[in-house]
Protein backbone atom coordinates (compact mmCIF):
# COMPACT_ATOMS: atom_id res chain seq x y z
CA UNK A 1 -11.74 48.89 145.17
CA UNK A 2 -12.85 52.06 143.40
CA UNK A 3 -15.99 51.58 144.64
CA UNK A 4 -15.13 51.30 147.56
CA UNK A 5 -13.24 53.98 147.38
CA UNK A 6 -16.11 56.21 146.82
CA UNK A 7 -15.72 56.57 142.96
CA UNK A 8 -18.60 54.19 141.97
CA UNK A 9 -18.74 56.22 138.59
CA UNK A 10 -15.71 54.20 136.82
CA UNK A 11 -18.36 51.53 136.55
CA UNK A 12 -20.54 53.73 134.51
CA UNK A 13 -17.35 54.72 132.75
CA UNK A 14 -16.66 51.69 131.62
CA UNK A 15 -20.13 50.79 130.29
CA UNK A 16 -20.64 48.10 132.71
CA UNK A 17 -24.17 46.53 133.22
CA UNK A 18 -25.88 44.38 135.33
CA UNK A 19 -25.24 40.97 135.09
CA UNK A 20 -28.21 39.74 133.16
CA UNK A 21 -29.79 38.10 130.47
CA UNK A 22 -29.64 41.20 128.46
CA UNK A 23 -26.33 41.80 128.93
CA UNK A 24 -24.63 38.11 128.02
CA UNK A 25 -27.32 38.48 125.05
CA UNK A 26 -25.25 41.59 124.20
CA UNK A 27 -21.74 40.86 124.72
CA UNK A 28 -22.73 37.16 122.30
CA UNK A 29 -24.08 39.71 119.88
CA UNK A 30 -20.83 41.66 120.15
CA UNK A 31 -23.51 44.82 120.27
CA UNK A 32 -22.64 45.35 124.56
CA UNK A 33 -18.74 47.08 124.52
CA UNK A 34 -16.85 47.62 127.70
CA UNK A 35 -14.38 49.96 127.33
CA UNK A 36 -10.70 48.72 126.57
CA UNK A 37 -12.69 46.12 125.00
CA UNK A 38 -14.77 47.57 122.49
CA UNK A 39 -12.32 47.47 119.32
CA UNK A 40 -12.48 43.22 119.54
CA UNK A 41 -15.92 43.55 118.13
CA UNK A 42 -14.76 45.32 115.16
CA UNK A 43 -11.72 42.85 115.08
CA UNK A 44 -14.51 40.21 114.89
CA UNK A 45 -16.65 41.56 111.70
CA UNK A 46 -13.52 42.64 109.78
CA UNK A 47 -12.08 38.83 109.89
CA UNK A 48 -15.54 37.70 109.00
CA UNK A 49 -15.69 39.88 106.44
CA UNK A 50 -12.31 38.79 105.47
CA UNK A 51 -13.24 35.90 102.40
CA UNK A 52 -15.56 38.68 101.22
CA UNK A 53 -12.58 41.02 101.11
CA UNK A 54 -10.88 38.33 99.03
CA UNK A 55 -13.95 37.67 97.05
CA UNK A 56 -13.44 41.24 95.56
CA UNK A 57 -9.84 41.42 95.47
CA UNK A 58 -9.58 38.29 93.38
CA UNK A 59 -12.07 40.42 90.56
CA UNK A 60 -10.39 43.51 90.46
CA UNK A 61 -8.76 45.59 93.23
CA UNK A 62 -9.38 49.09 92.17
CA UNK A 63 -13.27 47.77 92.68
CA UNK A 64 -12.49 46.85 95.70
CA UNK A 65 -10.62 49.83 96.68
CA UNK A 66 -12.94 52.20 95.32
CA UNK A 67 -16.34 50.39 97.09
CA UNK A 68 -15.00 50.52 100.38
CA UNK A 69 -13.52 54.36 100.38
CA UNK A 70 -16.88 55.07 99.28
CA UNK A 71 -18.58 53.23 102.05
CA UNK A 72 -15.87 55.29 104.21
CA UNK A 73 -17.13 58.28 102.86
CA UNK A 74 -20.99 57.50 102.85
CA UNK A 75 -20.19 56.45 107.04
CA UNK A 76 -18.56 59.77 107.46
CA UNK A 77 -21.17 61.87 105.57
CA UNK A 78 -24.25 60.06 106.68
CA UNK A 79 -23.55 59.00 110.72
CA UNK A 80 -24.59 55.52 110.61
CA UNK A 81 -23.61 52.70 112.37
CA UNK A 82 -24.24 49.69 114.22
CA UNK A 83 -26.83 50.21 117.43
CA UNK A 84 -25.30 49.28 120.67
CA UNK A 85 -27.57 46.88 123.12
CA UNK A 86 -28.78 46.45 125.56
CA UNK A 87 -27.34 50.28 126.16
CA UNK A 88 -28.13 53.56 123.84
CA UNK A 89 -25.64 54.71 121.12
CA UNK A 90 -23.82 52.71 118.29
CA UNK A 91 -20.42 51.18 118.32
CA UNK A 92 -17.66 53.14 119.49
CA UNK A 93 -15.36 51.90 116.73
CA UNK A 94 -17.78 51.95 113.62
CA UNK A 95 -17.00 49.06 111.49
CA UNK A 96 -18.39 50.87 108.38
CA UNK A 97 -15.43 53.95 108.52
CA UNK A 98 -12.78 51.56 109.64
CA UNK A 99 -13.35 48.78 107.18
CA UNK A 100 -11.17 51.33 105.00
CA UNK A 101 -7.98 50.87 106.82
CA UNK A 102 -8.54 46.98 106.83
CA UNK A 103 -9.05 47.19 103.01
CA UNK A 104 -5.85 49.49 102.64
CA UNK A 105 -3.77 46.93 104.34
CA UNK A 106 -4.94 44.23 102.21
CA UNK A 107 -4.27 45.88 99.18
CA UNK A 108 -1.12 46.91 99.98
CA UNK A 109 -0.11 42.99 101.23
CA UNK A 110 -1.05 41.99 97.88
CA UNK A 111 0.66 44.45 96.07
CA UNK A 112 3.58 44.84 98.14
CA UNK A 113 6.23 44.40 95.21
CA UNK A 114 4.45 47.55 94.28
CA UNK A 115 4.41 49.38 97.33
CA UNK A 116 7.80 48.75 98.61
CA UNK A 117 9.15 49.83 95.20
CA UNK A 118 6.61 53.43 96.02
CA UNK A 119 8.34 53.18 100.09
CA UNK A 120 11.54 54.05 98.28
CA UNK A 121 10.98 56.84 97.10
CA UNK A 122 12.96 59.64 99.19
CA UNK A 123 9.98 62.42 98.36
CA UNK A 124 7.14 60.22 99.83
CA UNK A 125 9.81 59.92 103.00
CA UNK A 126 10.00 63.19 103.32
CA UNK A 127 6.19 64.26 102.66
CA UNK A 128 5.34 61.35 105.11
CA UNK A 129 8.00 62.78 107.94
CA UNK A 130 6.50 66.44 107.59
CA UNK A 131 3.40 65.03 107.82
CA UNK A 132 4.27 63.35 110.71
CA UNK A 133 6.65 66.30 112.67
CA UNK A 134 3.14 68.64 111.59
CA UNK A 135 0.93 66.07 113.99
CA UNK A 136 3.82 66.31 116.84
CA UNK A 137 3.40 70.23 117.05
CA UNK A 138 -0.13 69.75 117.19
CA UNK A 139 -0.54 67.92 120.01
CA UNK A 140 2.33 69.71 121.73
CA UNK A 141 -0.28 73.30 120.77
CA UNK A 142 -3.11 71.12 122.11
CA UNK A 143 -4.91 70.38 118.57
CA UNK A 144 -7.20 68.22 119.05
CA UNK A 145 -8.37 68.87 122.39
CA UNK A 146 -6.63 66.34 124.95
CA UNK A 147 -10.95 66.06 125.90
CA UNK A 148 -12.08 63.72 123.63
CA UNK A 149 -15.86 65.28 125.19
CA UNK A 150 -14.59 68.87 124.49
CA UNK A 151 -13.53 68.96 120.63
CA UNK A 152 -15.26 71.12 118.40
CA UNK A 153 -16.69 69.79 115.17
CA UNK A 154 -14.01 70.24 113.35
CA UNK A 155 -11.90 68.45 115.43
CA UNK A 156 -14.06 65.67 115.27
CA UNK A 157 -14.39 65.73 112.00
CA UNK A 158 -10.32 64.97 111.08
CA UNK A 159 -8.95 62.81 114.52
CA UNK A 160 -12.42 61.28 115.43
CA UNK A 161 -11.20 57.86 116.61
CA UNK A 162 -14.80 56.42 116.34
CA UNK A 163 -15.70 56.90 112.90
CA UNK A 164 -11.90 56.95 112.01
CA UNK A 165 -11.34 60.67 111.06
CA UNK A 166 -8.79 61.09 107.62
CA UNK A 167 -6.11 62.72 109.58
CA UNK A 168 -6.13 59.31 111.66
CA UNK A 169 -5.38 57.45 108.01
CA UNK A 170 -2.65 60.00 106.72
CA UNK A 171 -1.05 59.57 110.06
CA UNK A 172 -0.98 55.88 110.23
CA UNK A 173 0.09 55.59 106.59
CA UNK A 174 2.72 57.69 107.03
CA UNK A 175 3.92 56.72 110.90
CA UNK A 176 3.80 52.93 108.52
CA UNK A 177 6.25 54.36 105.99
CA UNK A 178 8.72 56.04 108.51
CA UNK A 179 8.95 53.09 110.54
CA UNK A 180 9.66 50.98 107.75
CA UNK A 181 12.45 52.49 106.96
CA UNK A 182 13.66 53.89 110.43
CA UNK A 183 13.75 50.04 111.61
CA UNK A 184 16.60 49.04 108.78
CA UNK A 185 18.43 51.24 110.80
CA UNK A 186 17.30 50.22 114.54
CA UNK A 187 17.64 46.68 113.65
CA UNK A 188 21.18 46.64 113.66
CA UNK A 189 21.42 48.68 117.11
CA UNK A 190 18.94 47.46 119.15
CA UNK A 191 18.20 43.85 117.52
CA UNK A 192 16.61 42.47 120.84
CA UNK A 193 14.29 45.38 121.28
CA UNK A 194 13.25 44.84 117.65
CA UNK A 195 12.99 41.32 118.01
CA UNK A 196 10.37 41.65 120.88
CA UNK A 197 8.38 44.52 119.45
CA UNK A 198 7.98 43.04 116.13
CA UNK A 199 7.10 39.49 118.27
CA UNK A 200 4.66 41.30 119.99
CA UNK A 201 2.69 42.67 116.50
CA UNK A 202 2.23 39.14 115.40
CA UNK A 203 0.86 38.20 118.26
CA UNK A 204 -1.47 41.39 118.28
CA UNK A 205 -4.87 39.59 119.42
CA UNK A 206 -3.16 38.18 122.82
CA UNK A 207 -1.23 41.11 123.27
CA UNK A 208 -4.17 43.00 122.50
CA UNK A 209 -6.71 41.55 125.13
CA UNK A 210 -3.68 40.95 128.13
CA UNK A 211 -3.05 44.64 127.16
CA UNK A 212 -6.46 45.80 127.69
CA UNK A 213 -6.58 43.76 131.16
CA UNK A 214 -3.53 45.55 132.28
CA UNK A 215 -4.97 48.86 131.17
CA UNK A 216 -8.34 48.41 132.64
CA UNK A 217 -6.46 47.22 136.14
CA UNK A 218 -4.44 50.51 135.93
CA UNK A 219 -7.40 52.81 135.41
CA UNK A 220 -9.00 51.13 138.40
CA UNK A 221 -5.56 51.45 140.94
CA UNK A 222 -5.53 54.56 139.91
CA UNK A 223 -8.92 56.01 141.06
CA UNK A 224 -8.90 54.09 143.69
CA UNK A 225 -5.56 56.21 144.91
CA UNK A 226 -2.52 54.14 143.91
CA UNK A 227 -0.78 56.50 141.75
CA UNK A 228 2.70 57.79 141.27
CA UNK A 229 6.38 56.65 139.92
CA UNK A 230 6.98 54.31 142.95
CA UNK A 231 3.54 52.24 141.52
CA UNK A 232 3.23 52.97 137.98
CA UNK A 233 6.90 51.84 137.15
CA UNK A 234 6.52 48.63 138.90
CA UNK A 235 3.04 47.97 137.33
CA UNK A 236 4.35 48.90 133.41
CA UNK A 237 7.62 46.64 134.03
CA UNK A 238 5.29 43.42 135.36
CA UNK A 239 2.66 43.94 132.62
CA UNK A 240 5.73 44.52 129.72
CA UNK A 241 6.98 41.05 131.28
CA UNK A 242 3.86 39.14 131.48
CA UNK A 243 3.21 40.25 127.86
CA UNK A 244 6.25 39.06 126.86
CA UNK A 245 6.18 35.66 128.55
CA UNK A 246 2.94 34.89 127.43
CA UNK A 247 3.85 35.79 123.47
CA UNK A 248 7.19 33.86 123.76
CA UNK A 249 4.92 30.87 124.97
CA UNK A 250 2.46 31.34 122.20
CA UNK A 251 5.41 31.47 119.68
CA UNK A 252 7.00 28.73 121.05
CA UNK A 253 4.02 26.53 121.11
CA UNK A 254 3.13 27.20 117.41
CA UNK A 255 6.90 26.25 116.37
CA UNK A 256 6.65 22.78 117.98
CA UNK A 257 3.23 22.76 116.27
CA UNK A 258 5.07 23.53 113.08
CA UNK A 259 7.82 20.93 113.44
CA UNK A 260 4.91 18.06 114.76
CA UNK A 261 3.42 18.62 111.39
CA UNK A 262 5.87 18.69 108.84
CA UNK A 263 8.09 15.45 110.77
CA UNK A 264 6.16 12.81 108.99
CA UNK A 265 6.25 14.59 105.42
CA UNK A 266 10.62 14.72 106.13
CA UNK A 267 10.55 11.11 107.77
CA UNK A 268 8.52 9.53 104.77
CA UNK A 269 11.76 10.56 102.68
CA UNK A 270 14.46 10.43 105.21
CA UNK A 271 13.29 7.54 107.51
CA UNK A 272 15.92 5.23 105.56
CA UNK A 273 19.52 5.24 103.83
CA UNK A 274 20.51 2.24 101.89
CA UNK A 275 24.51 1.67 102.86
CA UNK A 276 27.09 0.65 101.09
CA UNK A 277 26.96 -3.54 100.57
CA UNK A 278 28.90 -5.28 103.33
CA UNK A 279 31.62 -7.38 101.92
CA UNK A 280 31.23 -10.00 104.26
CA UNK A 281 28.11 -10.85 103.66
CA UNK A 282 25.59 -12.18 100.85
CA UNK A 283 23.65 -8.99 100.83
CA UNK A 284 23.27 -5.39 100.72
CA UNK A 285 22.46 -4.68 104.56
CA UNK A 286 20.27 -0.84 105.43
CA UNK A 287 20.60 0.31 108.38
CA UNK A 288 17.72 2.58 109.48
CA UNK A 289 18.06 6.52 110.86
């Protein structure tokens, strides 16, 4: 339609490519990205490097810790990263910077006696809250440039999404912490809203990819003209709803999953209850569940 439409240059936009052997070569060497798409690649290497992650963590933690902040800071330092192909450039999303945010979850899941003892501490609330209200006025002033092409090195250098700039980090760590304690409050008010927002992080990878789909579909109505409250509220309600549906259905399927498995293990100890003996006859008589 966009083409059509006279605004052939989305394609180009996006990164798509001919249809060739090149290309499927890329994409099944995750090194091809289209755009919307091009964070499942680094999905993909962080869960394969996931039992080397736990490898490390199992030795020592701090080692662990320690090795991949310094890779983080090597990545930022030096510029490398993994070449993208069959096009020019490297990954958009370098796995090398945002290994460290993968690693910083991990250790925080394993020590999370530790860290939600540290989450209660009202000065880390408060540090985490400035640090958050700080990043609001920023973007309000226009800092970083709304022109991800337009930022100045500096810019780059502390929101850079690609190579995961530290501001990035000390926002998410602390947008982590307020929300962890904002949502002992929201629970009780808006339990439904809760219950489907915290559904749909579980589910991240579908919601993820159907998300992306949606996005990708909107960019496209939009060049091509279809634009406006009367078709962008209509398109965010039917995508929110399709999301939903399809989450519920996953959930759903994995529960009856759950209880297929685990029937045999309760029937091998419940299949059978011995009554009481029956007067009237010679024998004990069981009557089965």
């Amino acid at each position: 339609i966009a083409y059509l439409n006279g605004q052939s240059a989305i394609l180009s936009d996006n990164r798509t490519m001919p249809l060739n052997a090149e290309t499927f070569a890329g994409l099944l060497l995750l090194s091809h990205q289209l755009r919307y798409f091009d964070i499942l690649p680094l999905y993909i290497v962080l869960f394969a490097a996931g039992p080397l992650i736990a490898w490390l963590a199992r030795r020592s933690l701090a080692a662990l810790l320690c090795s991949s902040l310094a890779l983080y800071a090597a990545t930022r330092i030096l510029g490398f990263g993994l070449p993208a192909w069959p096009g020019t450039g490297v990954w958009y999303f370098n796995p090398f910077a945002w290994q460290a945010l993968f690693v910083i979850g991990y250790v925080c899941g394993v020590k999370r006696e530790a860290v939600a003892r540290m989450m209660e501490s009202r000065a880390l609330l408060v540090a985490a809250s400035i640090v958050l209200l700080v990043a609001f006025v920023a973007m309000l002033a226009g800092m970083p440039n709304e022109r991800v092409h337009e930022r100045t090195a500096v810019e780059l250098a502390f929101w850079g999404k690609s190579s995961l700039g530290p501001a990035r980090i000390l926002h998410f760590l602390a947008l982590a912490l307020v929300v962890a304690h904002v949502g002992r409050f929201i629970l009780p008010l808006f339990p439904l809203a809760w219950h489907w927002g915290s559904m749909l992080g579980r589910y991240a990878m579908p919601t993820f990819c159907l998300g992306a789909l949606f996005s990708a579909l909107g960019q496209i109505a939009s060049v091509a003209g279809l634009r406006g409250i009367a078709v962008d509220a209509p398109f965010f309600l039917v995508s929110v709803s399709v999301l939903l549906a399809i989450v519920s259905f996953l959930r759903a399927r994995r529960r009856r999953a759950f209880m297929t498995a685990t029937l045999p293990a309760r029937g091998k100890f419940e299949a059978f209850e011995v009554s009481k003996p029956d007067k009237s006859a010679s024998r004990p008589v069981s009557r089965v569940l």
